[in-house]
C-alpha atoms as a PDB file:
ATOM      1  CA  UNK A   1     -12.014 -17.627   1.627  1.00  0.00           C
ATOM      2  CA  UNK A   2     -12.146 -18.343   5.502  1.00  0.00           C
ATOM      3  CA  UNK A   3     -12.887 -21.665   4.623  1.00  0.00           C
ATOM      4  CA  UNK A   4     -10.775 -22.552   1.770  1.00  0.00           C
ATOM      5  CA  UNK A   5      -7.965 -20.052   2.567  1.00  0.00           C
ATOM      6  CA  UNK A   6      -5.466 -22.603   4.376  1.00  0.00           C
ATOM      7  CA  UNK A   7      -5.605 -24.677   1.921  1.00  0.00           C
ATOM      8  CA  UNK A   8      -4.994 -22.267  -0.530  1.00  0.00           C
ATOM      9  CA  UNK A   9      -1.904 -21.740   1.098  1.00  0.00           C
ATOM     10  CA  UNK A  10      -0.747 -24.950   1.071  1.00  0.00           C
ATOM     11  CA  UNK A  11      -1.192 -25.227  -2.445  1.00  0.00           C
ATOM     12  CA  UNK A  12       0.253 -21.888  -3.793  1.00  0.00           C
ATOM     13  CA  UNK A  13       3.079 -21.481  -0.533  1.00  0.00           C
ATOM     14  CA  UNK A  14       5.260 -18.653  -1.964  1.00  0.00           C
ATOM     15  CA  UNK A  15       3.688 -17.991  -5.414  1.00  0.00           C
ATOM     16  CA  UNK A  16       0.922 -15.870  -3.534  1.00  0.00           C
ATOM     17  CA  UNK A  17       0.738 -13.049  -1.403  1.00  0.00           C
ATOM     18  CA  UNK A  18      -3.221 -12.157  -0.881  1.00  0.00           C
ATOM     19  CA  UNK A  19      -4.652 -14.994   1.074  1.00  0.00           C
ATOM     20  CA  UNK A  20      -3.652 -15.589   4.861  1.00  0.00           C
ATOM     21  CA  UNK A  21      -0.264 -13.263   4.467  1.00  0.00           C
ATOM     22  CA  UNK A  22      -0.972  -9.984   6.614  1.00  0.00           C
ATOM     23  CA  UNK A  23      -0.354  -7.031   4.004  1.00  0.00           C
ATOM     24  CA  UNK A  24       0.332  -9.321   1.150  1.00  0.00           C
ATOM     25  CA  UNK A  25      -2.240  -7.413  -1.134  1.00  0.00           C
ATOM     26  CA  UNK A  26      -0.288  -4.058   0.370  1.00  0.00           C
ATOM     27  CA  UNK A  27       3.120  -5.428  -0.520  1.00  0.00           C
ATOM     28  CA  UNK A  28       1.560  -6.372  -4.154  1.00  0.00           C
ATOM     29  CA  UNK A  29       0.573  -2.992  -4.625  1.00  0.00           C
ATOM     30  CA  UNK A  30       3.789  -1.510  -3.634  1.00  0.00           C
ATOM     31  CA  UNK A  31       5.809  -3.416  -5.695  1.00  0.00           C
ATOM     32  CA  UNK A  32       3.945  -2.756  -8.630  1.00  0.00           C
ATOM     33  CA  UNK A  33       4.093   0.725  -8.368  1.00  0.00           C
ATOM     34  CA  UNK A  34       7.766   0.198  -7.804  1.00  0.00           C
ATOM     35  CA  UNK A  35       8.310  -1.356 -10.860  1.00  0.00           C
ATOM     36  CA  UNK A  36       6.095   1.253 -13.147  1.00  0.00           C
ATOM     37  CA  UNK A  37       8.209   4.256 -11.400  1.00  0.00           C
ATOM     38  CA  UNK A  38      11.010   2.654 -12.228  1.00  0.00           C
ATOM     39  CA  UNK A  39      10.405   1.445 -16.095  1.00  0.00           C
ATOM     40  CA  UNK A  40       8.451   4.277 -17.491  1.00  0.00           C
ATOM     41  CA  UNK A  41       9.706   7.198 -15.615  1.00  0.00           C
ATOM     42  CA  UNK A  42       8.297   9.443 -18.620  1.00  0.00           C
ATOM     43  CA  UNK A  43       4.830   8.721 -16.868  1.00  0.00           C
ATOM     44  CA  UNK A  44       3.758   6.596 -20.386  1.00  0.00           C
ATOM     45  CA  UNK A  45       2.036   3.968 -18.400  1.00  0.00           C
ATOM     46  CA  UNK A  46      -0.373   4.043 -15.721  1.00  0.00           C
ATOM     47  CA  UNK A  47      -2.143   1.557 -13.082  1.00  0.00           C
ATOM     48  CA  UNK A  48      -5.457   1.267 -12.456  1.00  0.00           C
ATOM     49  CA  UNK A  49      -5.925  -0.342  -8.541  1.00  0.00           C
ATOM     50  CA  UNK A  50      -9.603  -0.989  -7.735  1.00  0.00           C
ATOM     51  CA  UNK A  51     -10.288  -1.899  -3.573  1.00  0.00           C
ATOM     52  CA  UNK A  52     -13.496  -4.447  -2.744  1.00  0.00           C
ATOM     53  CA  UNK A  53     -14.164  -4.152   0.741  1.00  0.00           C
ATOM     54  CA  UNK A  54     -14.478  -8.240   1.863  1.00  0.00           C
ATOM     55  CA  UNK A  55     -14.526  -9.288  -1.773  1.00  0.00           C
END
């Protein structure tokens, strides 16, 4: 990604949030889990998050 990643950004500008934003992937996250508390309070659906280190 180091050598793609800027222009990856100047392709996707706000529509992305995981390459060259600090805690974009974080923010991602939280917002999902945001979302599920929020629409299936009964605990019916569940998220599955899976971390590669330097994928």
């Amino acid at each position: 990604m180091k050598g793609v990643g800027k222009n990856v950004v100047q392709y996707l500008n706000d529509f992305q949030f995981g390459i060259g934003i600090s805690g974009g992937a974080e923010a991602i996250l939280h917002s999902a889990n945001m979302l599920l508390s929020q629409w299936h309070k009964d605990g019916s659906l569940a998220m599955l998050t899976v971390d590669f280190s330097n994928a």
